[in-house]
C-alpha atoms as a PDB file:
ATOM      1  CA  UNK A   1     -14.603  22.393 -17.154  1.00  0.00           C
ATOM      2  CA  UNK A   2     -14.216  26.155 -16.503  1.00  0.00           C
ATOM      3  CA  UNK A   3     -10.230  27.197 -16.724  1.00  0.00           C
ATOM      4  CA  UNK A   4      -8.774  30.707 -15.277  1.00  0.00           C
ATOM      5  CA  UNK A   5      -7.517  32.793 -18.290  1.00  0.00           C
ATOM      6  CA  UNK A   6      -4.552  35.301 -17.622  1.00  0.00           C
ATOM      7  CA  UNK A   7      -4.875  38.140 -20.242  1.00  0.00           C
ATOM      8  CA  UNK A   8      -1.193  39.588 -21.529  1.00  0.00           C
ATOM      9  CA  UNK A   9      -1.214  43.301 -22.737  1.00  0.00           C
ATOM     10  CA  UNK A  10       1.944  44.213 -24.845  1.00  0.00           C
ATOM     11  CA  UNK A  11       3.821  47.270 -22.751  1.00  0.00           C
ATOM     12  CA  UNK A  12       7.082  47.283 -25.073  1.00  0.00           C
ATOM     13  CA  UNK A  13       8.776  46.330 -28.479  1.00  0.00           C
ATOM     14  CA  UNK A  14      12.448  46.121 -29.445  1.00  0.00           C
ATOM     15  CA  UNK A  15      13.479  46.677 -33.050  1.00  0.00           C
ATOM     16  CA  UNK A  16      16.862  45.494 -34.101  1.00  0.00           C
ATOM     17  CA  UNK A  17      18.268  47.047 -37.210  1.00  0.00           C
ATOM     18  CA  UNK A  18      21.355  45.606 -39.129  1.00  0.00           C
ATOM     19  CA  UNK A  19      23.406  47.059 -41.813  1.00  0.00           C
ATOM     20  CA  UNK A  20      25.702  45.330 -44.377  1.00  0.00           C
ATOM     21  CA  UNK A  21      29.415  45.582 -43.177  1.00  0.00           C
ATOM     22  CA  UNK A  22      28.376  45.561 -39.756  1.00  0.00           C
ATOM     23  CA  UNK A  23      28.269  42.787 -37.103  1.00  0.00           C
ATOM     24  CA  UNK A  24      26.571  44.483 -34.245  1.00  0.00           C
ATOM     25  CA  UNK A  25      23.035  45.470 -34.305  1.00  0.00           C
ATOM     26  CA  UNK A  26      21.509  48.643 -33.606  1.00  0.00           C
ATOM     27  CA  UNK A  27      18.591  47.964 -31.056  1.00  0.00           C
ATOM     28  CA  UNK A  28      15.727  50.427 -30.672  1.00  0.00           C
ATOM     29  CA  UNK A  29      13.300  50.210 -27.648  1.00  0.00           C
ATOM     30  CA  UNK A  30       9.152  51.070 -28.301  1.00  0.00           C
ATOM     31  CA  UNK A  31       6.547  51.840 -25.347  1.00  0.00           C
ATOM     32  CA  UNK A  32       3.544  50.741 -26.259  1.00  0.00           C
ATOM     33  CA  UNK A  33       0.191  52.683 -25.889  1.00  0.00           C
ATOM     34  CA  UNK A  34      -3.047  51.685 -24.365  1.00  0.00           C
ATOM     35  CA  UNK A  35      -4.630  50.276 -27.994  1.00  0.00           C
ATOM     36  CA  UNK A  36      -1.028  48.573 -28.661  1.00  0.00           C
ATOM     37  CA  UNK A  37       0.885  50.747 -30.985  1.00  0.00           C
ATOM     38  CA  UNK A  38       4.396  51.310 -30.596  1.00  0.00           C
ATOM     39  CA  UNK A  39       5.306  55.371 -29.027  1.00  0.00           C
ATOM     40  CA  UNK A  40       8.464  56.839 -28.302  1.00  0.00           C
ATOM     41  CA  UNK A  41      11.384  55.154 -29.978  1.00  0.00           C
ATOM     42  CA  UNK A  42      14.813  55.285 -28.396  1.00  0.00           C
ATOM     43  CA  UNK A  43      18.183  53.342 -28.348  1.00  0.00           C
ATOM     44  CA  UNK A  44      17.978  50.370 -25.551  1.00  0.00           C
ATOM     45  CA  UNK A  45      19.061  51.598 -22.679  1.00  0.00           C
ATOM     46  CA  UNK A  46      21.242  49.624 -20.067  1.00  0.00           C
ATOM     47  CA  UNK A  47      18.853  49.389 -17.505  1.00  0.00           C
ATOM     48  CA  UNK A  48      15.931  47.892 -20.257  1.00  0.00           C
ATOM     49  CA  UNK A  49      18.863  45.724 -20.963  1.00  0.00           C
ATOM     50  CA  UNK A  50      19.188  44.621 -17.677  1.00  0.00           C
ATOM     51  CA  UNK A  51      15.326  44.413 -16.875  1.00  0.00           C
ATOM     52  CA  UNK A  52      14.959  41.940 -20.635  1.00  0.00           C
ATOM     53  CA  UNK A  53      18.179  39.792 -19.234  1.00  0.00           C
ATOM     54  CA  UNK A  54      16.475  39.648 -15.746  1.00  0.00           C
ATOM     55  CA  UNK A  55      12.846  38.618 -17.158  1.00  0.00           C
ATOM     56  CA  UNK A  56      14.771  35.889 -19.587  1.00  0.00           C
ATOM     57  CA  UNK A  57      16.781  34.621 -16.766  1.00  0.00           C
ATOM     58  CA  UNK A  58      13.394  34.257 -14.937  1.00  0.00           C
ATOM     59  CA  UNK A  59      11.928  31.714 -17.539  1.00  0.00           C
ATOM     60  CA  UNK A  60      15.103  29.906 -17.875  1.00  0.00           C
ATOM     61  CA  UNK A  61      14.895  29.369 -14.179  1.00  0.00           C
ATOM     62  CA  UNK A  62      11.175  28.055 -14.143  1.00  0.00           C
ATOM     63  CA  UNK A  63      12.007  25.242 -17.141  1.00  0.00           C
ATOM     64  CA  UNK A  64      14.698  24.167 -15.121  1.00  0.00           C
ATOM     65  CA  UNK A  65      11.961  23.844 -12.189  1.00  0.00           C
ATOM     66  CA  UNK A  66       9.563  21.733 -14.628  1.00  0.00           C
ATOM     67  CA  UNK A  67       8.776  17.976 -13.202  1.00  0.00           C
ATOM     68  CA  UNK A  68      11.224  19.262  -9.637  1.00  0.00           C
ATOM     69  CA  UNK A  69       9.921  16.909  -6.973  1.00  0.00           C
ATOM     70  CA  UNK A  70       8.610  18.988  -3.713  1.00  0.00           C
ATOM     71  CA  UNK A  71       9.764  16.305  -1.598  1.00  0.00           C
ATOM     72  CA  UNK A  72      11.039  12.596  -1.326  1.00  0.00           C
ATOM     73  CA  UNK A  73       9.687  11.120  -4.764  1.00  0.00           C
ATOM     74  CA  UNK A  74       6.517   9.885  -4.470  1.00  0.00           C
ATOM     75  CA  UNK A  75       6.099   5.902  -4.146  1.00  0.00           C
ATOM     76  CA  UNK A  76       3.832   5.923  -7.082  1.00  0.00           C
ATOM     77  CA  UNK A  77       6.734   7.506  -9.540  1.00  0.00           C
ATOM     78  CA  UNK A  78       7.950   4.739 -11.905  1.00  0.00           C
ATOM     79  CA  UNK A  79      10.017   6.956 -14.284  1.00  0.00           C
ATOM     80  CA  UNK A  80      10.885  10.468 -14.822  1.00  0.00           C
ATOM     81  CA  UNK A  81      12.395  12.499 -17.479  1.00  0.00           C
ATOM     82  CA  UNK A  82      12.396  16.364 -16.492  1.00  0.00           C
ATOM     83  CA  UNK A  83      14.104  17.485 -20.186  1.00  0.00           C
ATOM     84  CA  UNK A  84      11.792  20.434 -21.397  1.00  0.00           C
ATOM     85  CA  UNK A  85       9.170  18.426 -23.066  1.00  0.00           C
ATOM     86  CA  UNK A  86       9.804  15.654 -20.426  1.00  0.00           C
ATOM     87  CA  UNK A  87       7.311  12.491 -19.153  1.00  0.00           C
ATOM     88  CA  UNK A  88       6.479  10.715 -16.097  1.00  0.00           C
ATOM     89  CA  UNK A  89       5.172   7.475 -15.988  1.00  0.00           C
ATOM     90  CA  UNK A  90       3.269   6.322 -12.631  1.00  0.00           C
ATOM     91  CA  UNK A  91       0.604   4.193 -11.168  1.00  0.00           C
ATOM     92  CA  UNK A  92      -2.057   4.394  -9.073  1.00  0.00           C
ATOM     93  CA  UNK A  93      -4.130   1.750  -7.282  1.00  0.00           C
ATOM     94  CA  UNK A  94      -7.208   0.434  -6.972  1.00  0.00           C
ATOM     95  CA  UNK A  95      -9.420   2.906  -6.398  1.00  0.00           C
ATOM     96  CA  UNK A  96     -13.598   4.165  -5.939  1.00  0.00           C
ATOM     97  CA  UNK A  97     -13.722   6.993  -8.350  1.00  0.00           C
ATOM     98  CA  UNK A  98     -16.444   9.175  -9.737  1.00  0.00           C
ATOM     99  CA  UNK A  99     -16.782   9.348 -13.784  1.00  0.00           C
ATOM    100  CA  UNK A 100     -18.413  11.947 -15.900  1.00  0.00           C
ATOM    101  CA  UNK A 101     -20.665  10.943 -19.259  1.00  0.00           C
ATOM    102  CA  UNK A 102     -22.067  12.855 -22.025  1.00  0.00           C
ATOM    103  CA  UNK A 103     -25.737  13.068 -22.294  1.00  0.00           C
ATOM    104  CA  UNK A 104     -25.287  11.081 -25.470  1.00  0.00           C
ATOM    105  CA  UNK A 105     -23.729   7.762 -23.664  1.00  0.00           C
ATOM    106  CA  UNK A 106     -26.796   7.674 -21.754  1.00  0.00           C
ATOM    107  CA  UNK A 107     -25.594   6.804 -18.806  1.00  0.00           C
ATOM    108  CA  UNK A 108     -25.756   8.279 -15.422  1.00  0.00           C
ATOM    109  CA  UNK A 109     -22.854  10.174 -13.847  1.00  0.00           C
ATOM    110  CA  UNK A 110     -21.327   7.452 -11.281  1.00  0.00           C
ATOM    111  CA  UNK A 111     -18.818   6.082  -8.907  1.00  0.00           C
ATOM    112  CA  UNK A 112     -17.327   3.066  -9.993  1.00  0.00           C
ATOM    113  CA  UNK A 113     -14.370   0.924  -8.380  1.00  0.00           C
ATOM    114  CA  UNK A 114     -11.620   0.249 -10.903  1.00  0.00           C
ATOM    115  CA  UNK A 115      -8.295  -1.546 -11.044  1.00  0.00           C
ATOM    116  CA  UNK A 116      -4.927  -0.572 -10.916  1.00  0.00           C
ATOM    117  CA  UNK A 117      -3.943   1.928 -13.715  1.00  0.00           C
ATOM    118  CA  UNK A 118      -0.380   3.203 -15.139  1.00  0.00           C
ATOM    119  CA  UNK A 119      -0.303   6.837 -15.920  1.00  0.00           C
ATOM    120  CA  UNK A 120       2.383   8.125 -18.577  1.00  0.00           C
ATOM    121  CA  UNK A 121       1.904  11.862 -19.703  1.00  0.00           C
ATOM    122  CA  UNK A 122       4.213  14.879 -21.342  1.00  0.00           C
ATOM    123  CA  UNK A 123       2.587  18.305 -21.593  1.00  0.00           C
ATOM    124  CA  UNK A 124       0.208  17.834 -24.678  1.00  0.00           C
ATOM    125  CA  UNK A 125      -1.051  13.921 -23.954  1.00  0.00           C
ATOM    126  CA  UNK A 126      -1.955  11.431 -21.902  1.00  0.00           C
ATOM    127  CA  UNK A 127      -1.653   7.247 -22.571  1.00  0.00           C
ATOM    128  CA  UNK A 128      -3.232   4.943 -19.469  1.00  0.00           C
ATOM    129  CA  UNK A 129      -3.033   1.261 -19.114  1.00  0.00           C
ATOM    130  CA  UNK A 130      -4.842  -1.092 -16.585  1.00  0.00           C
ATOM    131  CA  UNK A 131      -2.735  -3.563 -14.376  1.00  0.00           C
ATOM    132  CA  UNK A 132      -4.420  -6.940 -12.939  1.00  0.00           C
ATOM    133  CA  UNK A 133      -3.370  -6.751  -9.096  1.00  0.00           C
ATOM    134  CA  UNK A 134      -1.960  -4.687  -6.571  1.00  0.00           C
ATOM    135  CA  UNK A 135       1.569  -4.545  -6.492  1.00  0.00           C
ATOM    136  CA  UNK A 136       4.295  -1.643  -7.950  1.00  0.00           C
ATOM    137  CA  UNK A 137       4.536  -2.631 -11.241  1.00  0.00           C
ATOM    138  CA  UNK A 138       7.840  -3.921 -12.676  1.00  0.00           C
ATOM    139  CA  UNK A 139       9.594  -3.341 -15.984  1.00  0.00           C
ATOM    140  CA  UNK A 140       8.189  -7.143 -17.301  1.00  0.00           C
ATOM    141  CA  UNK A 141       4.293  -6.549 -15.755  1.00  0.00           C
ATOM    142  CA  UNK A 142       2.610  -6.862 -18.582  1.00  0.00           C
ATOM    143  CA  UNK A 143       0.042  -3.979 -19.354  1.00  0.00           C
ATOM    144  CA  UNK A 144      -3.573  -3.992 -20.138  1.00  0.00           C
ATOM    145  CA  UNK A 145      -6.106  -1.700 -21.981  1.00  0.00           C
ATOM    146  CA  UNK A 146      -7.546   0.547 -19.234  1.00  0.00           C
ATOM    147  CA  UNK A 147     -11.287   0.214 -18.816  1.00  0.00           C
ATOM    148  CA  UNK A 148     -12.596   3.395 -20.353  1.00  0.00           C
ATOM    149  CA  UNK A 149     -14.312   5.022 -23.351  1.00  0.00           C
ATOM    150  CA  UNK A 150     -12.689   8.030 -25.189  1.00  0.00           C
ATOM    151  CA  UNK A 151      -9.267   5.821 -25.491  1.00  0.00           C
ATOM    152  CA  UNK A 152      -7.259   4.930 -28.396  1.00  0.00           C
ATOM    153  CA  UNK A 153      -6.248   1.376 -29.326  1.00  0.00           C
ATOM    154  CA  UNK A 154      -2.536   2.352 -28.163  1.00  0.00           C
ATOM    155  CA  UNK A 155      -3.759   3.972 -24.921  1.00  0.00           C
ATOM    156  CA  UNK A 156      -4.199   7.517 -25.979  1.00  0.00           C
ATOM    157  CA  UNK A 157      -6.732   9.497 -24.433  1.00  0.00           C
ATOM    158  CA  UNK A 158      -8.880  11.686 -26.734  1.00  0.00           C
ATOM    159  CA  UNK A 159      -9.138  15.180 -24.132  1.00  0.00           C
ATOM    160  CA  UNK A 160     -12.242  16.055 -26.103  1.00  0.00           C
ATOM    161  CA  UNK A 161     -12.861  20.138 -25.768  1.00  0.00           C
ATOM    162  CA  UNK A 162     -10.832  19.794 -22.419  1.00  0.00           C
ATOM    163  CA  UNK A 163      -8.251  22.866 -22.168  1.00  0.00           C
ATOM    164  CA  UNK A 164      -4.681  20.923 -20.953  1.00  0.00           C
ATOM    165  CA  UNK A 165      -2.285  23.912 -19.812  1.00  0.00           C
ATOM    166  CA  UNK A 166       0.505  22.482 -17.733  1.00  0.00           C
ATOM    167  CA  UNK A 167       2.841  24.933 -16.620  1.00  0.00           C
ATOM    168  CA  UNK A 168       6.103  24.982 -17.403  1.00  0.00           C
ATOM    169  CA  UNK A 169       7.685  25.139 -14.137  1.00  0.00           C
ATOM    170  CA  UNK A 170       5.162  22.564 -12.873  1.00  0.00           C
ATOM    171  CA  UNK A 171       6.368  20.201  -9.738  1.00  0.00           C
ATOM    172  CA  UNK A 172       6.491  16.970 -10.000  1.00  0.00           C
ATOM    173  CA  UNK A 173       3.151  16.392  -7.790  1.00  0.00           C
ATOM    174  CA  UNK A 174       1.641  19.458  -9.641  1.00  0.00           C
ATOM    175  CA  UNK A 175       2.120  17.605 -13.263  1.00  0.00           C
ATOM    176  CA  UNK A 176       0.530  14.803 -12.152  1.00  0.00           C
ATOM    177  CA  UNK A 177      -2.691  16.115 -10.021  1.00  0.00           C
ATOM    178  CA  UNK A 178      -3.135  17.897 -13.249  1.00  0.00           C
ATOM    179  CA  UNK A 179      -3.010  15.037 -15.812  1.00  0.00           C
ATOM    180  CA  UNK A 180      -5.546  12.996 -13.251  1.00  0.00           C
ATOM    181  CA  UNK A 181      -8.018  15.890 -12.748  1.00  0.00           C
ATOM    182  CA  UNK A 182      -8.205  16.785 -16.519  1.00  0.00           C
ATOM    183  CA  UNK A 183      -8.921  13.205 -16.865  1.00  0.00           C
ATOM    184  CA  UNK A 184     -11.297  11.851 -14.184  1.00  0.00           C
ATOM    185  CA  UNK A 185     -13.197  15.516 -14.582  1.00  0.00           C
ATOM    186  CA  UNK A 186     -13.472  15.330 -18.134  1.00  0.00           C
ATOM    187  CA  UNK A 187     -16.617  13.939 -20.067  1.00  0.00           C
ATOM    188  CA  UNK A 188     -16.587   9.999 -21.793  1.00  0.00           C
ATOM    189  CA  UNK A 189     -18.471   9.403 -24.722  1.00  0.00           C
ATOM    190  CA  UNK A 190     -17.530   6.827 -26.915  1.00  0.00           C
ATOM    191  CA  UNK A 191     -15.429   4.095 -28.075  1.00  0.00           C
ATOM    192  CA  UNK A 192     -13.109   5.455 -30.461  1.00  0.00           C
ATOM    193  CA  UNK A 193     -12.752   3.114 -33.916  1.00  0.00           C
ATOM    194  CA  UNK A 194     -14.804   0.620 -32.031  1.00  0.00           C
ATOM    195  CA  UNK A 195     -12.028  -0.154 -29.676  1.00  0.00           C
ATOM    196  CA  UNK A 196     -13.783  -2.086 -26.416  1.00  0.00           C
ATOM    197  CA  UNK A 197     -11.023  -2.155 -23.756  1.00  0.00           C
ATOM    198  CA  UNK A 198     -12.688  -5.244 -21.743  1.00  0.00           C
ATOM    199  CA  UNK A 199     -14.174  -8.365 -22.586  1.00  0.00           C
ATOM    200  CA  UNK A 200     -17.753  -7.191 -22.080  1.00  0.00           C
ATOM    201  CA  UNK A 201     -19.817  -4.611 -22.400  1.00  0.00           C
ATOM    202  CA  UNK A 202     -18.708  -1.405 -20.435  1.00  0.00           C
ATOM    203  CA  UNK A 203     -21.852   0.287 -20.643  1.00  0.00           C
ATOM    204  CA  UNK A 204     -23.134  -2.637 -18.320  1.00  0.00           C
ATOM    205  CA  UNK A 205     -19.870  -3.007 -16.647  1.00  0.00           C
ATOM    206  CA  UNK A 206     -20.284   0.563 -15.364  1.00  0.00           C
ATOM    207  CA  UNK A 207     -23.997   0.188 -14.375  1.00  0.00           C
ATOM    208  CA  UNK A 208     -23.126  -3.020 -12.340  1.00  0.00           C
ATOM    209  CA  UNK A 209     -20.262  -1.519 -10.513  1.00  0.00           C
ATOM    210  CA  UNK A 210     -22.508   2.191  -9.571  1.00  0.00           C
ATOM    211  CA  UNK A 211     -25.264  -0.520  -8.773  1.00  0.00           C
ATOM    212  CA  UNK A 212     -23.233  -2.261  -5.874  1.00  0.00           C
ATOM    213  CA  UNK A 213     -20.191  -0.094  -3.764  1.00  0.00           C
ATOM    214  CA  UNK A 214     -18.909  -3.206  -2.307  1.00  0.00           C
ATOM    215  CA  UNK A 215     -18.174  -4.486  -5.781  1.00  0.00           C
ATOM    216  CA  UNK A 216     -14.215  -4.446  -6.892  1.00  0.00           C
ATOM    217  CA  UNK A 217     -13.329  -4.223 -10.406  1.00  0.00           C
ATOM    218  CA  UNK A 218     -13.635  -7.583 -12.277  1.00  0.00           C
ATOM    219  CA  UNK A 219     -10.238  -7.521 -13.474  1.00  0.00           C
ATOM    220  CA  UNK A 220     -10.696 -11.126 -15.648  1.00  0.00           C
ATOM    221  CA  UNK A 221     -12.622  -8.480 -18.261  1.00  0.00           C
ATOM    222  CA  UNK A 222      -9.540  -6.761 -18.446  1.00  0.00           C
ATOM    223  CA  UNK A 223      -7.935  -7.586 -22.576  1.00  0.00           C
ATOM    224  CA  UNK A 224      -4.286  -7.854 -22.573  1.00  0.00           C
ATOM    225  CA  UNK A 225      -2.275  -4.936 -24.720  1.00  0.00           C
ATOM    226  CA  UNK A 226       0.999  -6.430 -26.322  1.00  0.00           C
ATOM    227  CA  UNK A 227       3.103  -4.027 -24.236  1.00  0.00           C
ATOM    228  CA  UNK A 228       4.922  -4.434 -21.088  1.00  0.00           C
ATOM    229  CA  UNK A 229       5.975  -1.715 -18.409  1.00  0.00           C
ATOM    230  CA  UNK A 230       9.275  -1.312 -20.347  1.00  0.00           C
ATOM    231  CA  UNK A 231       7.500  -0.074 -23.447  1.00  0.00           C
ATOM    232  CA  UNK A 232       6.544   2.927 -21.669  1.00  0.00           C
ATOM    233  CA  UNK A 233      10.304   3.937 -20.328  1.00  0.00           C
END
């Protein structure tokens, strides 16, 4: 999945020299040159002062804007915790969606219909769970293993090669069309440790449910994980 890189190019350095018997430092401030070498040393000035205060006050600002709703939380949100390396668990229902395979699974690319599924997600990784029925889930609903390949026994999703950069002063609705486009666009390959999240075989599973559109998920192939909605909060 192609990702847009930014490239950074260093345009200044600050060197901070101490000495014993003194508390305050000395700070020096370095241009940099066009291969990166530091030019033209002089004491910080007040306005390069103000201009680093500025550009630090600028990413203190975006932090406090990670997991910020845009709007009235959505009706999908179950929990949120917007500390710096927060999480937000949600669900989302039943739904028609189209899933990727490697070459190697042998099986065509697809659109299959699949159950209800809880979503709970930092900035680094990704857990999913399947639900039998419709309805908001509630802190007792007990959770199942979602029906997919490339998960871990405790719902873990391996990302593969798959480049995750959420920003840090992602909404709310941002953090969580990201999580579900890195996952539904990425690649599934394999059971991981031999861990078969339904009843049958999901190879087939899949086949059958591309094979007919008017099929629903079979959600009685759906294996029960120990956990409950609470576990995740």
């Amino acid at each position: 999945m192609a990702t847009n890189v930014q490239l950074y190019h260093p345009k200044a350095a600050l060197v901070v020299f101490t000495t014993n018997g003194f508390t305050a430092p000395y700070i020096e401030y370095y241009d940099m040159d066009e291969a990166g070498c530091p030019i033209n040393p002089h004491p910080l000035t007040v306005r390069e002062a103000q201009s680093l205060a500025k550009a630090l006050d600028t990413r203190e600002q975006a932090g406090k804007a990670f997991l910020r709703p845009e709007g009235i939380l959505p009706d999908n949100m179950l929990h949120l915790d917007p500390s710096d390396n927060g999480s937000v668990v949600w669900y989302t229902k039943p739904q028609r969606q189209t899933l990727y395979f490697a070459e190697s699974l042998g099986l065509e690319n697809g659109t299959v219909a699949l159950p209800a599924l809880v979503w709970k997600a930092n900035k680094k990784e990704l857990q999913i769970f399947a639900l039998i029925g419709t309805a908001k889930p509630k802190a007792e609903t007990p959770l199942h293993y979602a029906p997919f390949f490339n998960l871990y026994q405790k719902g873990y999703v391996c990302m593969g090669n798959v480049n995750v950069a959420i920003k840090s002063a992602a909404s709310l609705e941002e953090f969580i069309n990201a999580w579900q486009g890195y996952f539904f666009e990425s690649y599934f390959s394999h059971h991981i440790n031999d861990h078969n999240p339904v009843a049958v075989n999901l190879f087939n599973l899949y086949k059958e449910l591309m094979a007919d559109p008017e099929k629903k998920f079979p959600t009685d192939t759906l294996r029960p994980t120990p956990l409950t909605l609470k576990n995740l909060l």
